[in-house]
C-alpha atoms as a PDB file:
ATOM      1  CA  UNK A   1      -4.997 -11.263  -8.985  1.00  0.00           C
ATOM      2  CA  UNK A   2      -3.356 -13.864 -11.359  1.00  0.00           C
ATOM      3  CA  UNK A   3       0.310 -13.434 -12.734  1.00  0.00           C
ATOM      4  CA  UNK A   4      -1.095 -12.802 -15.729  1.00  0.00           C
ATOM      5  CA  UNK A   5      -3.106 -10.022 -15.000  1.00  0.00           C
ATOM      6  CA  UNK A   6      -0.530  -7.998 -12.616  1.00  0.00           C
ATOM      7  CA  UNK A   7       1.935  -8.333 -15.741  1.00  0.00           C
ATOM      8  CA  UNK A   8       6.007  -9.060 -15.513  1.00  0.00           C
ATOM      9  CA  UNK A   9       8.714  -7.372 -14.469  1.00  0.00           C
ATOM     10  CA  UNK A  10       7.901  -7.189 -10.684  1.00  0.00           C
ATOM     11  CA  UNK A  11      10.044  -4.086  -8.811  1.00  0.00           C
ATOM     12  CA  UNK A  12      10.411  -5.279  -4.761  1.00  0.00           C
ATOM     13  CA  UNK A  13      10.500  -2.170  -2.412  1.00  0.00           C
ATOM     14  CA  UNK A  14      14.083  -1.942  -0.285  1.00  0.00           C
ATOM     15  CA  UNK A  15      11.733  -0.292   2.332  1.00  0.00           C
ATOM     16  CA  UNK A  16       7.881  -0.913   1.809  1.00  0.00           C
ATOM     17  CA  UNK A  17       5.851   2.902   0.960  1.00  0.00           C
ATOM     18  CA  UNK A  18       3.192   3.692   2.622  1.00  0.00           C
ATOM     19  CA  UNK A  19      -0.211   3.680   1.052  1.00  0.00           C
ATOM     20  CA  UNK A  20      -3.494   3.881   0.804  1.00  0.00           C
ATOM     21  CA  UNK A  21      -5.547   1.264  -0.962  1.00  0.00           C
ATOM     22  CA  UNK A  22      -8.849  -0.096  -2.128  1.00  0.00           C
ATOM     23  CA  UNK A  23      -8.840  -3.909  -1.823  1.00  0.00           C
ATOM     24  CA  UNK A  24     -11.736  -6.321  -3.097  1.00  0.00           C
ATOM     25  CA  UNK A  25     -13.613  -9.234  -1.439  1.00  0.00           C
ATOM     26  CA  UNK A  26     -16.116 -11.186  -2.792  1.00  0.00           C
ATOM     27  CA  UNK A  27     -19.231  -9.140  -1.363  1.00  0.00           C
ATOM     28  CA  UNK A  28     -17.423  -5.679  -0.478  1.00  0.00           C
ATOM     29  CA  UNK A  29     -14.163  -3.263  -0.956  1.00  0.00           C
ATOM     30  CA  UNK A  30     -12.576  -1.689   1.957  1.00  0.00           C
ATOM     31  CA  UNK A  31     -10.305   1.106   2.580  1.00  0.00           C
ATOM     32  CA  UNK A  32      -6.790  -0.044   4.135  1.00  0.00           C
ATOM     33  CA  UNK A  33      -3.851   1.841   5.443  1.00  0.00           C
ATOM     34  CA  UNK A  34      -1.075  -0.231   4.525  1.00  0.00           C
ATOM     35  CA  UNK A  35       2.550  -0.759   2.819  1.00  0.00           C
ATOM     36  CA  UNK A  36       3.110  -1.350  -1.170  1.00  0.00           C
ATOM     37  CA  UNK A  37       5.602  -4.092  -0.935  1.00  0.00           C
ATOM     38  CA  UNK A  38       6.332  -4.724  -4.316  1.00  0.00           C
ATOM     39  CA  UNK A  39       4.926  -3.756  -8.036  1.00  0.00           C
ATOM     40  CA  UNK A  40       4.453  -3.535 -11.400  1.00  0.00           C
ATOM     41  CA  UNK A  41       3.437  -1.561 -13.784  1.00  0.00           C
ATOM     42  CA  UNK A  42      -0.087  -2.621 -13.570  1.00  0.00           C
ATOM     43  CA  UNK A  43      -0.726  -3.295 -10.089  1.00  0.00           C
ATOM     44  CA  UNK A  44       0.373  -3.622  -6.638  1.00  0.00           C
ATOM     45  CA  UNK A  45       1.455  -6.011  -4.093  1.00  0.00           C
ATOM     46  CA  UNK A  46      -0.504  -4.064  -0.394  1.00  0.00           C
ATOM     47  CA  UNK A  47       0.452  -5.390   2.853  1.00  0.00           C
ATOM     48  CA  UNK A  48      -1.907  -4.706   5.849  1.00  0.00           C
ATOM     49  CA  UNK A  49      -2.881  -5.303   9.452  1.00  0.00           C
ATOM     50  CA  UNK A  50      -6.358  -7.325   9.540  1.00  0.00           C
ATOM     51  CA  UNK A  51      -7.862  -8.497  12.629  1.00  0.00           C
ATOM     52  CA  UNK A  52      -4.701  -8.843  14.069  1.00  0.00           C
ATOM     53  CA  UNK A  53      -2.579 -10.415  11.533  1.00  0.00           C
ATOM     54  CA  UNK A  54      -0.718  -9.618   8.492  1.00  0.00           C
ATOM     55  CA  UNK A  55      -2.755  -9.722   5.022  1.00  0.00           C
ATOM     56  CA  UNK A  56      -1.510  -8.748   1.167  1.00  0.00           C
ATOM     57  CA  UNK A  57      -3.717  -9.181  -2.106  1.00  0.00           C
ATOM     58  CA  UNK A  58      -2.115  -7.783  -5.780  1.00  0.00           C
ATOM     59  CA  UNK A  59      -4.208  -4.525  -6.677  1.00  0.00           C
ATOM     60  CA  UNK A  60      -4.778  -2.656  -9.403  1.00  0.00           C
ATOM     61  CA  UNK A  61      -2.126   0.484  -9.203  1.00  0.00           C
ATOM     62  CA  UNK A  62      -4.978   2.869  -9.959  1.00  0.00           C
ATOM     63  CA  UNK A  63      -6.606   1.574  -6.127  1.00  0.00           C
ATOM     64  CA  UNK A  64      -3.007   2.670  -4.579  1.00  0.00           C
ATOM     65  CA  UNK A  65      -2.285   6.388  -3.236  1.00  0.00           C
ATOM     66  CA  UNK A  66       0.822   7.190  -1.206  1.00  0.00           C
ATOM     67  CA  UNK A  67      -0.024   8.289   2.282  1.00  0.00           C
ATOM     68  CA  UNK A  68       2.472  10.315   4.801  1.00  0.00           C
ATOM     69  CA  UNK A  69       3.611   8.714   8.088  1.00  0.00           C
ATOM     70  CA  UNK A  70       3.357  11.534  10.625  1.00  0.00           C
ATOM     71  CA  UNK A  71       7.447  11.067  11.238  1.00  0.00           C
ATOM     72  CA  UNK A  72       7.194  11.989   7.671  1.00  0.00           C
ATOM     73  CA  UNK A  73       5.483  15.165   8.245  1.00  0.00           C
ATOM     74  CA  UNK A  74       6.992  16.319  11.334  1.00  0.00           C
ATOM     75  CA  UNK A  75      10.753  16.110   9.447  1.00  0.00           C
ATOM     76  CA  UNK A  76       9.234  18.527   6.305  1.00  0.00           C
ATOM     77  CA  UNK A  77       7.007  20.710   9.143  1.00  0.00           C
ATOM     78  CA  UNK A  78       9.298  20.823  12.371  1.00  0.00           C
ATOM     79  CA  UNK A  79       7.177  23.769  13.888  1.00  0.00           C
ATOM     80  CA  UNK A  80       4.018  21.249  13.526  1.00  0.00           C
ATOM     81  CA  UNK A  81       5.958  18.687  15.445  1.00  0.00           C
ATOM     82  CA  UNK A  82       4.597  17.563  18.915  1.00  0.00           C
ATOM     83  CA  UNK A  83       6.665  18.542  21.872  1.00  0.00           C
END
């Protein structure tokens, strides 16, 4: 996504969030589990595992839910904790 299109004013994450996130290649999307890194206030800088390595692409904010990490979870729900 061009500078342009992600718009100005780009907020960097102290700690990345967790997400979920629809990301585009040229012949398919796919689903990733992954960290919002940084944003604006039309998109979204994802950071993911792929095949091993590290990957990021600029989406659109509207392709970006938060996920919970199950630490996350277990703090909020201790009796749902695993022993």
């Amino acid at each position: 996504m061009s500078e342009d299109a992600r718009g100005p004013d780009v907020c960097h994450a102290v700690t990345p969030a967790p997400v979920w996130a629809w990301v585009q290649f040229p012949t398919f999307h796919i689903r990733v589990k992954g960290f919002a890194k940084s944003w604006t206030r039309d998109a979204v800088l994802v950071e993911w595992a792929q095949f091993g390595q590290q990957a990021d692409a600029w989406v659109w904010r509207s392709a970006v839910k938060h996920r919970t990490l199950r630490a996350d979870r277990a703090e909020r729900h201790p009796g749902n904790a695993p022993h």
